[in-house]
Every structure is written in C-alpha cells, then in structure tokens.
C-alpha atoms as a PDB file:
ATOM      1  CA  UNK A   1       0.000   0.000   0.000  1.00  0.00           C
ATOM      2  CA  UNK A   2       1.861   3.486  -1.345  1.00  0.00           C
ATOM      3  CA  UNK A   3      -0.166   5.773   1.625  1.00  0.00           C
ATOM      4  CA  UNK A   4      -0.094  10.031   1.116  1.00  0.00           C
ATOM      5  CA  UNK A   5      -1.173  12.282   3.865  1.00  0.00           C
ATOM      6  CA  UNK A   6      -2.181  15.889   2.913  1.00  0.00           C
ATOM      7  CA  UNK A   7      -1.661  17.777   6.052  1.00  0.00           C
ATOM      8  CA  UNK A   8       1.717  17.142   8.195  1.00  0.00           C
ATOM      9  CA  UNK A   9       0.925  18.602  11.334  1.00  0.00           C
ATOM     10  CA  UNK A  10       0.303  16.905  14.626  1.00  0.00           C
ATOM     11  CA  UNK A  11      -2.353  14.262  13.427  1.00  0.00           C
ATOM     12  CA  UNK A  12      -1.247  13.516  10.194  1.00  0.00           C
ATOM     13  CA  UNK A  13       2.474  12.810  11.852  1.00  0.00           C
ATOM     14  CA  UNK A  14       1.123  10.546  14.716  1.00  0.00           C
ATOM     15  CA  UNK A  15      -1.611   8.810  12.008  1.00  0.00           C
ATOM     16  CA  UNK A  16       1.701   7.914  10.208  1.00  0.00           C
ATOM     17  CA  UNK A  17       3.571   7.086  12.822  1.00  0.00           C
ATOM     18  CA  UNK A  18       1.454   4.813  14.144  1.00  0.00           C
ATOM     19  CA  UNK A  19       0.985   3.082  10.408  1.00  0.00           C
ATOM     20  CA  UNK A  20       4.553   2.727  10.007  1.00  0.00           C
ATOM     21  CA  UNK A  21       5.457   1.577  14.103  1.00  0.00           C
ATOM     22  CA  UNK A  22       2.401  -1.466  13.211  1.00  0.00           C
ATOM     23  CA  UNK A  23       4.021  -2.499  10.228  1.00  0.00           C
ATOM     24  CA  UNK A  24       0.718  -1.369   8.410  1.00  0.00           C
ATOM     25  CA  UNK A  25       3.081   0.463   5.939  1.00  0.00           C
ATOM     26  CA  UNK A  26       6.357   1.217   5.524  1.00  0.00           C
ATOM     27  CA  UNK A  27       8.165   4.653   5.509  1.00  0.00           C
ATOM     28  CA  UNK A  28       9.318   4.280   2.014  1.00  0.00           C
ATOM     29  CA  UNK A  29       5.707   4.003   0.960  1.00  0.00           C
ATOM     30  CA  UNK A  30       4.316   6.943   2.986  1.00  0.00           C
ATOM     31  CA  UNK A  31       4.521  10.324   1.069  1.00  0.00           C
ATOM     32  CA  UNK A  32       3.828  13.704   2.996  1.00  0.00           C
ATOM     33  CA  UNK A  33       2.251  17.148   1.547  1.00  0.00           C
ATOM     34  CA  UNK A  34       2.216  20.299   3.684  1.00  0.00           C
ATOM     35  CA  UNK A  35       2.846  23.658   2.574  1.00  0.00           C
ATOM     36  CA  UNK A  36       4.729  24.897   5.728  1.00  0.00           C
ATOM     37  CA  UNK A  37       8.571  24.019   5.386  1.00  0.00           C
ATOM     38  CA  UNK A  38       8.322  23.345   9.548  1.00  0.00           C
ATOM     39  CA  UNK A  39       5.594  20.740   9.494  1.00  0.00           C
ATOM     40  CA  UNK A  40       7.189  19.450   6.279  1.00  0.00           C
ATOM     41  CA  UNK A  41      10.936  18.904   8.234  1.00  0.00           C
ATOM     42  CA  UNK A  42       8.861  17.423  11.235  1.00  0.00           C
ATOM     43  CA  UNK A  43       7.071  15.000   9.265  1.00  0.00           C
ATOM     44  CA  UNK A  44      10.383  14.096   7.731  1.00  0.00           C
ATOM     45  CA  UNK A  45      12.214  14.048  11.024  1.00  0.00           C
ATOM     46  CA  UNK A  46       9.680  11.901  13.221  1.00  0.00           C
ATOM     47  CA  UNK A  47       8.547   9.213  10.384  1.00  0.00           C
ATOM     48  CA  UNK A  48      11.272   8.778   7.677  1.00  0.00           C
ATOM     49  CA  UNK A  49       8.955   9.596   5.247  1.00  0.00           C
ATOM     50  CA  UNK A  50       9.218  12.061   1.886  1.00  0.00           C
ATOM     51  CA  UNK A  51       7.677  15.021   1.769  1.00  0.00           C
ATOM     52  CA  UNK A  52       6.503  17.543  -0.751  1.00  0.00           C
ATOM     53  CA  UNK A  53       4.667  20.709  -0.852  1.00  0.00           C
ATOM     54  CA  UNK A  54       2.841  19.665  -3.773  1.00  0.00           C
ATOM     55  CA  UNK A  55      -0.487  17.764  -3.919  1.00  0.00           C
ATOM     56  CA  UNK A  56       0.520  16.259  -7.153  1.00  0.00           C
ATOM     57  CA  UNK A  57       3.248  13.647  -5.906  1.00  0.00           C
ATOM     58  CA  UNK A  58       0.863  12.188  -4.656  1.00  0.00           C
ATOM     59  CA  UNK A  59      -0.936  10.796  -7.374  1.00  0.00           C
ATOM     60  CA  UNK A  60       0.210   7.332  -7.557  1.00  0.00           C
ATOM     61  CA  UNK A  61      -1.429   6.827  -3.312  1.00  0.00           C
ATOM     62  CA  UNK A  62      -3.421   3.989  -2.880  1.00  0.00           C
ATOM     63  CA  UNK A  63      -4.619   5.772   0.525  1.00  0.00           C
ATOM     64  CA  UNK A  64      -4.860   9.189   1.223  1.00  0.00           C
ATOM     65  CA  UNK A  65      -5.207  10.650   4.589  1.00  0.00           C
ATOM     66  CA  UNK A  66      -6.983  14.212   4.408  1.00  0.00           C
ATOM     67  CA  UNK A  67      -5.400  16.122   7.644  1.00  0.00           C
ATOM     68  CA  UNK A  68      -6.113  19.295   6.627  1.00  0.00           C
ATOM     69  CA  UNK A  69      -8.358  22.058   8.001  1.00  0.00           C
ATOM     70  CA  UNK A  70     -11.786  21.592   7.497  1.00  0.00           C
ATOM     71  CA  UNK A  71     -12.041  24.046   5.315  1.00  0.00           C
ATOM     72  CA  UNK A  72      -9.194  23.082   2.888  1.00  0.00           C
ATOM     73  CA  UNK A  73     -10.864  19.441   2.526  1.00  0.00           C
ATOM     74  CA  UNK A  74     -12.926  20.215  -1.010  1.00  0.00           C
ATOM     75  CA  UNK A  75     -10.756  21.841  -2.928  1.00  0.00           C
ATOM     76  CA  UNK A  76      -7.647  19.229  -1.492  1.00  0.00           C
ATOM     77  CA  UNK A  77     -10.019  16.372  -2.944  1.00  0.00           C
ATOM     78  CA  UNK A  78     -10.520  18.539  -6.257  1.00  0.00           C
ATOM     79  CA  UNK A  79      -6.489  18.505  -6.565  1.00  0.00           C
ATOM     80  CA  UNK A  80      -5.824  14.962  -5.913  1.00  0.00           C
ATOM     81  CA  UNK A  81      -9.092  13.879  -8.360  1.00  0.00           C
ATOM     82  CA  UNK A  82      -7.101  16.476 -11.240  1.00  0.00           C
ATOM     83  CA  UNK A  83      -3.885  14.708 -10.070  1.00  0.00           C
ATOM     84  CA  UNK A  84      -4.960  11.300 -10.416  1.00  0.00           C
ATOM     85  CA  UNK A  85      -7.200  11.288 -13.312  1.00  0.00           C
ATOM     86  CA  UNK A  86      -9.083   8.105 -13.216  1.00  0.00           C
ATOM     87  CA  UNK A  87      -6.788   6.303 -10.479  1.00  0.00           C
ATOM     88  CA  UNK A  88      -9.070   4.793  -8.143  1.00  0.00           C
ATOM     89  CA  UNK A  89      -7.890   5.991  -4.682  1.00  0.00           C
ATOM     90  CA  UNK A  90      -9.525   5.365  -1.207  1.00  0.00           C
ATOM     91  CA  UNK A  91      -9.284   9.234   0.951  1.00  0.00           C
ATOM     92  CA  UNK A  92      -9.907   9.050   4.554  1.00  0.00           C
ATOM     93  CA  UNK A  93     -11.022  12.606   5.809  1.00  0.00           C
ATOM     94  CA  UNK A  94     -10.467  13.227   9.509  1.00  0.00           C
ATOM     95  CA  UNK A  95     -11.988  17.030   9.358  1.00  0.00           C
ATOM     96  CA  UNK A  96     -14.756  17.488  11.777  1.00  0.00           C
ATOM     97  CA  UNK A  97     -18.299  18.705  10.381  1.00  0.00           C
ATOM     98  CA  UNK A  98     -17.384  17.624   7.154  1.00  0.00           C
ATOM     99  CA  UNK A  99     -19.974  15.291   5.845  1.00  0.00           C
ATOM    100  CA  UNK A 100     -19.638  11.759   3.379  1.00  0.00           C
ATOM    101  CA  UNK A 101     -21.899  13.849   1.065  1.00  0.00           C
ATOM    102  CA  UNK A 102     -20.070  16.961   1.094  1.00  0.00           C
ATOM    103  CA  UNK A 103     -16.510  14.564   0.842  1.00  0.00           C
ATOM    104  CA  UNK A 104     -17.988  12.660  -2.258  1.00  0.00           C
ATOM    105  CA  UNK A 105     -19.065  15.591  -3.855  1.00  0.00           C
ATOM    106  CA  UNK A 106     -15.934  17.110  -4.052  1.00  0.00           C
ATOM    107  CA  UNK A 107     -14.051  14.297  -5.342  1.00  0.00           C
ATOM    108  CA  UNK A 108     -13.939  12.460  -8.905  1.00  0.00           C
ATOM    109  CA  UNK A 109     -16.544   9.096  -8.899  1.00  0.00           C
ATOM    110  CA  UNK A 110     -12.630   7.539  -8.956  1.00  0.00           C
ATOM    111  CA  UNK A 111     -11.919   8.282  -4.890  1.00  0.00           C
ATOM    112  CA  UNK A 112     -13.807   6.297  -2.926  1.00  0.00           C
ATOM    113  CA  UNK A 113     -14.351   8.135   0.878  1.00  0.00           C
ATOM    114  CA  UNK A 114     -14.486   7.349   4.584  1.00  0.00           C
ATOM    115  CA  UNK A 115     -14.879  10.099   7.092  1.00  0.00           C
ATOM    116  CA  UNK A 116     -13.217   9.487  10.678  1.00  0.00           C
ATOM    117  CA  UNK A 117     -13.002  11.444  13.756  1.00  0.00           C
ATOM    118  CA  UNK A 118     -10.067  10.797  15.840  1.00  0.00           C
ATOM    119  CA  UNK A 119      -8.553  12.490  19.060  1.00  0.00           C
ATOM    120  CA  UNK A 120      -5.294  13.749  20.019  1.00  0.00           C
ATOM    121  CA  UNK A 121      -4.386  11.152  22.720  1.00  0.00           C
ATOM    122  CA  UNK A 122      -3.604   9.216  19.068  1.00  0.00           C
ATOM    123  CA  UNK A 123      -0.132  11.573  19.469  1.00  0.00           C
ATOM    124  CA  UNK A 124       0.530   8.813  22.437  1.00  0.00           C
ATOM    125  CA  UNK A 125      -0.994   6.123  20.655  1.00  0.00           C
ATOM    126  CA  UNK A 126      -3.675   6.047  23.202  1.00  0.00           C
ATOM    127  CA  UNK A 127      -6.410   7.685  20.931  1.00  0.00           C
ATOM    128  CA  UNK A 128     -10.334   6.643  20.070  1.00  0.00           C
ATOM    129  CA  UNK A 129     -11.594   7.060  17.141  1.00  0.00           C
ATOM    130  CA  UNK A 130     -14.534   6.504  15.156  1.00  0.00           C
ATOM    131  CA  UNK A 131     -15.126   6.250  11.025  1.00  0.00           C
ATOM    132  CA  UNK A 132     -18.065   5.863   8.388  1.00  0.00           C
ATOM    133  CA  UNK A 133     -17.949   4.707   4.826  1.00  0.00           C
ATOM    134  CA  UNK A 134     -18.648   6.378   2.095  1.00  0.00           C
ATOM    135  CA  UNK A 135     -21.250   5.068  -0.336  1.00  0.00           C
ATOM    136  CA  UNK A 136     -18.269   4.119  -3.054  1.00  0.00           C
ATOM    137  CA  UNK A 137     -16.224   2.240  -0.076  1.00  0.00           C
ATOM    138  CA  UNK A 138     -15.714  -1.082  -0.078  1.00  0.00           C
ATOM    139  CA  UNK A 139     -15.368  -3.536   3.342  1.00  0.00           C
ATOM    140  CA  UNK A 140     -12.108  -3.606   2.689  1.00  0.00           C
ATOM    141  CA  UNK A 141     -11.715   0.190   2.328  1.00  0.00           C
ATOM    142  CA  UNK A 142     -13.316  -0.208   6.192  1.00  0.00           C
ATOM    143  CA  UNK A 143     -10.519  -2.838   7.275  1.00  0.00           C
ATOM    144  CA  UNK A 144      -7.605   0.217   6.248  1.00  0.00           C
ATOM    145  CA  UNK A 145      -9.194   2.763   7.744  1.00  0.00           C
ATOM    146  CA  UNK A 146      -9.206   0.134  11.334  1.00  0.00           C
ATOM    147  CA  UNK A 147      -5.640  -0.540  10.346  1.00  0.00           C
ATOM    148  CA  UNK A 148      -4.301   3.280  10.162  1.00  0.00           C
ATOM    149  CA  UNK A 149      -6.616   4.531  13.186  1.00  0.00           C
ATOM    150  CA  UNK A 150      -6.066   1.672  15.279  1.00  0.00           C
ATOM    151  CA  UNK A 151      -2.533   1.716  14.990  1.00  0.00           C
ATOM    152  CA  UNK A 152      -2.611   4.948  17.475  1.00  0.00           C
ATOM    153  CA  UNK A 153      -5.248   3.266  19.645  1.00  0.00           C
ATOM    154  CA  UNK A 154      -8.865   2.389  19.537  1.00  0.00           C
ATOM    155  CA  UNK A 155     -11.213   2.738  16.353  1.00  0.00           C
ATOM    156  CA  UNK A 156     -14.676   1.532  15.775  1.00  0.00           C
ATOM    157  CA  UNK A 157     -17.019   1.454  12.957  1.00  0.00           C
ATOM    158  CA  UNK A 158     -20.424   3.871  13.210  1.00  0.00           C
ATOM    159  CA  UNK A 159     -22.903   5.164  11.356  1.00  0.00           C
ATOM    160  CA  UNK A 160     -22.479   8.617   9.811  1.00  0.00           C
ATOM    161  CA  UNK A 161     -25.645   9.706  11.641  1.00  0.00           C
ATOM    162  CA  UNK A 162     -23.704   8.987  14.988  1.00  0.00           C
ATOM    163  CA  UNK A 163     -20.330  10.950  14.091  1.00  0.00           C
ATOM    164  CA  UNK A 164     -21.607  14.137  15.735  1.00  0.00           C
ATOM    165  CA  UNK A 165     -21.908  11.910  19.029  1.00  0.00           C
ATOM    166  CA  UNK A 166     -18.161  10.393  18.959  1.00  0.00           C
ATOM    167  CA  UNK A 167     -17.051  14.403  18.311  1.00  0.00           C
ATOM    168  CA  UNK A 168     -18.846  15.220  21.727  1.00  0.00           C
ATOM    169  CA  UNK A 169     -17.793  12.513  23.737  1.00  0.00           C
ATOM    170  CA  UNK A 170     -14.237  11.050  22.377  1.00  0.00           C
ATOM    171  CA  UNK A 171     -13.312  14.213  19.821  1.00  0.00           C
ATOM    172  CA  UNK A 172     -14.083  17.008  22.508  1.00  0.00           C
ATOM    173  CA  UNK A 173     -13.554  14.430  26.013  1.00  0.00           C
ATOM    174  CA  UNK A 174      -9.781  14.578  26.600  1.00  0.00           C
ATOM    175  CA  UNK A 175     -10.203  18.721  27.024  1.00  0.00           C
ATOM    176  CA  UNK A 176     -13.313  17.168  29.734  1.00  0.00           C
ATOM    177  CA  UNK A 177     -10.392  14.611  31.115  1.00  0.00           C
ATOM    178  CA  UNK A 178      -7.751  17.540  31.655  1.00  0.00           C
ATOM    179  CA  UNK A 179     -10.221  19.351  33.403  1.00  0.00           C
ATOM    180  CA  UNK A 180     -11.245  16.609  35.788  1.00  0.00           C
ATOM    181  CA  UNK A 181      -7.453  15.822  36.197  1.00  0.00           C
ATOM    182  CA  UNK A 182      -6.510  19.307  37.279  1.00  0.00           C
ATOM    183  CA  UNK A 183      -9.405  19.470  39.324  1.00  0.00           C
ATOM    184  CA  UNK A 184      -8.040  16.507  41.329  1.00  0.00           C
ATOM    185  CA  UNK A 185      -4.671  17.633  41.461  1.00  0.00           C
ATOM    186  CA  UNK A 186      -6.167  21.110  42.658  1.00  0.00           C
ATOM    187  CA  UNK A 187      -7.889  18.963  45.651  1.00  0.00           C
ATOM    188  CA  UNK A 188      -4.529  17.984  46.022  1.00  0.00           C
ATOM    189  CA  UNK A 189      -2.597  20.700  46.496  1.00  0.00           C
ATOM    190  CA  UNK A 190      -5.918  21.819  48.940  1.00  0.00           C
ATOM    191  CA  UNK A 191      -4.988  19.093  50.879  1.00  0.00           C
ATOM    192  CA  UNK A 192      -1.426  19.577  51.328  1.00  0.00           C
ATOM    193  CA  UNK A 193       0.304  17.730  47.952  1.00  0.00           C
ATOM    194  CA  UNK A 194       3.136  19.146  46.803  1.00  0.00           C
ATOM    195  CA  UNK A 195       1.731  20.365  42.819  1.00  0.00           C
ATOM    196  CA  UNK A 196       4.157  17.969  40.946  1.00  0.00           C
ATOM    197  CA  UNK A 197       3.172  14.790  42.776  1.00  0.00           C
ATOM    198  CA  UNK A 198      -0.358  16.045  43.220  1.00  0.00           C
ATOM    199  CA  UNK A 199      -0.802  16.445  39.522  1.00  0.00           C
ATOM    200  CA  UNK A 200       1.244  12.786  38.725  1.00  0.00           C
ATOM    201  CA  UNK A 201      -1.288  11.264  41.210  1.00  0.00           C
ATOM    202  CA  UNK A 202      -3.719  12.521  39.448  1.00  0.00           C
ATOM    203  CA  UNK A 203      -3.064  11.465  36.135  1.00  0.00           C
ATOM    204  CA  UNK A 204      -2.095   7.915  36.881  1.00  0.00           C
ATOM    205  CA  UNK A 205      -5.178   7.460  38.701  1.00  0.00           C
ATOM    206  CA  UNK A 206      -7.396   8.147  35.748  1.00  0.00           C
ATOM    207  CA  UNK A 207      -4.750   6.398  33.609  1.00  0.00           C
ATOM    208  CA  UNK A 208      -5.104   3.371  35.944  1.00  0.00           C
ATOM    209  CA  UNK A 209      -9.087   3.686  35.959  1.00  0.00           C
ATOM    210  CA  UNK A 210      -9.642   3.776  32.316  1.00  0.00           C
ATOM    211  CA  UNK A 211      -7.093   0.904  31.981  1.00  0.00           C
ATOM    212  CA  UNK A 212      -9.200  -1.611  34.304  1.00  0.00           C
ATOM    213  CA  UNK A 213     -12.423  -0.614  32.584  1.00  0.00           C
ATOM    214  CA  UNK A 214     -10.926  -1.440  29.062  1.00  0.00           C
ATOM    215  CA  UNK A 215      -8.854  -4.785  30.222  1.00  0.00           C
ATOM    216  CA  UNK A 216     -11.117  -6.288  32.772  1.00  0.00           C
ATOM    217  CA  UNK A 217     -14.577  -5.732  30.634  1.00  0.00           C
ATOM    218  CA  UNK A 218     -16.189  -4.579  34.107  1.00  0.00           C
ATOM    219  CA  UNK A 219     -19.037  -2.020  33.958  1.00  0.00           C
ATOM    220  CA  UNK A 220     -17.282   1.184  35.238  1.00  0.00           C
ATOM    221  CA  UNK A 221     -20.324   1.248  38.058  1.00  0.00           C
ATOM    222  CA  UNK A 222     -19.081  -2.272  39.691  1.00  0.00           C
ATOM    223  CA  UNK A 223     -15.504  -1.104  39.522  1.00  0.00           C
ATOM    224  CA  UNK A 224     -16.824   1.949  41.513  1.00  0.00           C
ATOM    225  CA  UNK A 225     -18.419  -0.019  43.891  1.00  0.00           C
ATOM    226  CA  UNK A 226     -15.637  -2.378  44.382  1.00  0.00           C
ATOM    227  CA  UNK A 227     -13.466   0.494  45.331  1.00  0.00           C
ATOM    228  CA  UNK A 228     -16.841   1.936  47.737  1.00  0.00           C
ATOM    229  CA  UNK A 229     -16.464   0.679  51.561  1.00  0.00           C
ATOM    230  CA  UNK A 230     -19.914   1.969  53.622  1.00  0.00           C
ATOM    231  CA  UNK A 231     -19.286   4.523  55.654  1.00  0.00           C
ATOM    232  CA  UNK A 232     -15.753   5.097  54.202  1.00  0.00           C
ATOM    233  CA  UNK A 233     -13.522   8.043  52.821  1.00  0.00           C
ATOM    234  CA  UNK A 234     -14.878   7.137  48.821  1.00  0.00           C
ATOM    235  CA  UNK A 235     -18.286   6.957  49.533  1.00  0.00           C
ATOM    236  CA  UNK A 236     -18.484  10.624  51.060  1.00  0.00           C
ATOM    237  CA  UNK A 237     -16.434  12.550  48.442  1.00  0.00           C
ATOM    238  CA  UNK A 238     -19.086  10.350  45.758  1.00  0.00           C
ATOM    239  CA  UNK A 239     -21.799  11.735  47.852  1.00  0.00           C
ATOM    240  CA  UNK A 240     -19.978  15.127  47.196  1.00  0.00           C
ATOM    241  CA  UNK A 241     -19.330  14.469  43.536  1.00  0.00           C
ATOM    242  CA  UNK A 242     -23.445  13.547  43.026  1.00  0.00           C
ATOM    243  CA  UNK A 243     -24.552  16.560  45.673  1.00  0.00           C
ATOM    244  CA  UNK A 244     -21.720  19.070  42.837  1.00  0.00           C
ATOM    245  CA  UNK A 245     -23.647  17.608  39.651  1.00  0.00           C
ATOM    246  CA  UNK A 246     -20.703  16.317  38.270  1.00  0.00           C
ATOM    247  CA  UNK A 247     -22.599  13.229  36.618  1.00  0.00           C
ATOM    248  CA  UNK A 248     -24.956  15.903  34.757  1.00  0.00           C
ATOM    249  CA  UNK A 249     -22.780  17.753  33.844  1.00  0.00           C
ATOM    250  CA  UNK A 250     -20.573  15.595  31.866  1.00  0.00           C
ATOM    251  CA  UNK A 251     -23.673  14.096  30.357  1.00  0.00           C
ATOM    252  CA  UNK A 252     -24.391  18.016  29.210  1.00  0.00           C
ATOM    253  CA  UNK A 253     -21.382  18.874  28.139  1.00  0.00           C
ATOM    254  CA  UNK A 254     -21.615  15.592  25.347  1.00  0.00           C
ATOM    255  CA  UNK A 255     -25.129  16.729  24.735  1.00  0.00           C
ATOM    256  CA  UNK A 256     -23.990  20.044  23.950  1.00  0.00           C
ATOM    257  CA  UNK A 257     -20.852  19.580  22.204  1.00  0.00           C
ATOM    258  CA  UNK A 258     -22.961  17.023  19.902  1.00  0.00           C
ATOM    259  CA  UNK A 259     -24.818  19.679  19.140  1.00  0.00           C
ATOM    260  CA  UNK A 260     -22.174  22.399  18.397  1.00  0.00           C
ATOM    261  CA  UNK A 261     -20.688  19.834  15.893  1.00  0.00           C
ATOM    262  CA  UNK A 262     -24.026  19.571  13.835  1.00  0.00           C
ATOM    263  CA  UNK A 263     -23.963  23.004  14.022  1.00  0.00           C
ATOM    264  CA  UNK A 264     -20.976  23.274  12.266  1.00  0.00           C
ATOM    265  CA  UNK A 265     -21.472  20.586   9.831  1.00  0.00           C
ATOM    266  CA  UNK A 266     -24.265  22.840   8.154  1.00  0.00           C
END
C-alpha cells in the first residue's frame, strides 16, 4: 500500500507514525504534503517519510489521509481527483463537520471516501476514534481505515448519523479529562500535595481507571463499587461528587458539544 497524507501537522504525523510503528506500511511508501517548510521537516524528522509541498506527488497513493483544516478538505479532494485522473484511490477525511456527502461531492466518482473522527491522545498512541464509509467504499476500504486509526489506539465502525456523538464525547472528552485531572490535582494541592506529585497522582489514577475498565470488561459502576467501603472516605467525596452535579454535567457537556458539531457541519 503506497499511503499520502495531505496535512503534516500533529495528526497527520502521529496517524503515520502509528501506520509505520504497526508495520501497516512502511516509511518508504508513505509520502507527505504540507505547505509549511516546519511541518514538512517534522514530518520528515519523526517518520522517515518524503515530503513535498505539492499535492501532485501524490498521485500514484493507494490511501490518502486528508489532515487538513476543514475548510481546505474540497478543494484538497478537487487537486488529488485532477492529479490522479481516473486512479481509483480510497481518501480518509479526519476534518470534523465535514460530511460523506459533502466529501464525495468534491471528489472524482474515482476516490472512494471514509470520514473518521479521531482524538489527540492518538499523538501517544492512546487515541479513540470513530469512522463511516462512504457510499463508493468497499469492506475492505473499512478494514484500512481500522488498520491506520487503530494503529494509534482504539477505532470503531459507526454510522455517519452517529459521528456528531463520537465528536462530543471522544473528539471534545480529553479537554473534559484535563479538566477533571486538574481538578483533582487542585484537591490535592488543597490538601497539602506538593503540585508535581499532586498532579502525577492525578493522572495515573485516571490512567489506571480507564485501563481496568478497558482490560477487565467490568461495567465502570461495579468497579466503583468495588473500590466503595460503607461509611468510608470514597463513599463521602461520591456523595460530594453527586450533591456538585458532576454526573450531569458531563452528560451536558456531550449533549452540547454534539450539538455544536451539527452546528458546524451545516
């Protein structure tokens, strides 16, 4: 697979990197296009990988990665469909709001199109991600783009009428994360931490919860429960958290970041 990536900043580096550290593809296969000589030299740096500043080397891709700003997607798909003529091509678009119709129509009946939406733990290779297919995709257009997002973590098939949803919980929920881990660290400090071990603490403890709810398979509510002795310290600061609203108003904050991204999608 000969794999392009229009757009060499942050998630079009780790997307590759990720490709190339899984063996998907190799770095003599992967060609870059950015036209910022500093995201060109890190692309080049962190994955071995040639870069141009010119969508038209990459006309002989087999899978293009569209990294680009949302509103540079169209008229990046018009270049590569005048660059490749009639080479059939699969494009994987990872711009939010951006819709499979909107994608298709501005690219030749030659690129077939998936639409993904990952997040930027995939810089670790800790991210989530979700993608749709295009009507031209194939099944095994749907196995690549699994490949190439799951090589920087998790990735899961929906339907396009859900990808507002995955932007307001996994697209938008590491900014919610950071929030609840500086919050913690905060109590912390309140409580006499020093900052730097307060705010470690407090990281590896959500690090360490999300691990056991993704390895053991246990509902996050019997983990919680497990860790719940009556009358004990856990069970009055989750009295606390529930008395604060803090249930509601992570719930909202999806709700309404679902809702901004439909908004933006029009």
């Amino acid at each position: 697979m000969k794999l392009g990536v229009i757009g060499c900043g942050k998630m079009g580096t780790a997307l590759v990197e990720g490709a190339i550290r899984s063996g998907a593809v190799a770095a003599a296969d992967v060609s870059g296009v950015d036209p910022l000589q500093g995201a060109r030299d890190h692309f080049t740096n962190a994955t071995g990988a040639a870069v141009a500043a010119e969508i038209s080397t990459l006309a002989g891709c087999d899978v293009i990665l569209l990294c680009t700003k949302p509103h540079d997607v169209a008229d990046s798909l018009r270049e590569i469909s005048i660059a490749g003529h009639a080479t059939p091509m699969l494009a994987i678009s990872i711009a939010a709001g951006i819709t499979l119709d909107a994608l298709e129509t501005a690219a030749s009946a030659n690129i077939r199109i998936i639409r993904a939406m990952p997040n930027t733990p995939a810089l670790v290779g800790k991210g989530a991600a979700a993608y749709c297919l295009g009507s031209r995709a194939t099944h095994q257009d749907g196995d690549c783009a699994r490949s190439l997002l799951g090589a920087v973590g998790l990735a899961v098939e929906v339907p396009e009428r859900l990808m507002d949803a995955v932007t307001g919980l996994s697209g938008s929920g590491p900014a919610y994360v950071y929030l609840v881990i500086e919050a913690l660290a905060d109590g912390g400090v309140r409580t006499g931490l020093p900052r730097a071990d307060a705010l470690k603490l407090a990281a590896q403890t959500v690090l360490g919860a999300a691990a056991m709810v993704l390895e053991t398979g246990i509902h996050p509510a019997v983990l919680k429960d497990m860790v719940t002795s009556p009358g004990g310290t856990t069970i009055a600061g989750l009295a606390e958290l529930e008395r604060q609203g803090l249930r509601s108003a992570l719930i909202d904050a999806v709700e309404v970041a679902t809702r901004r991204a439909a908004e933006l999608g029009k």
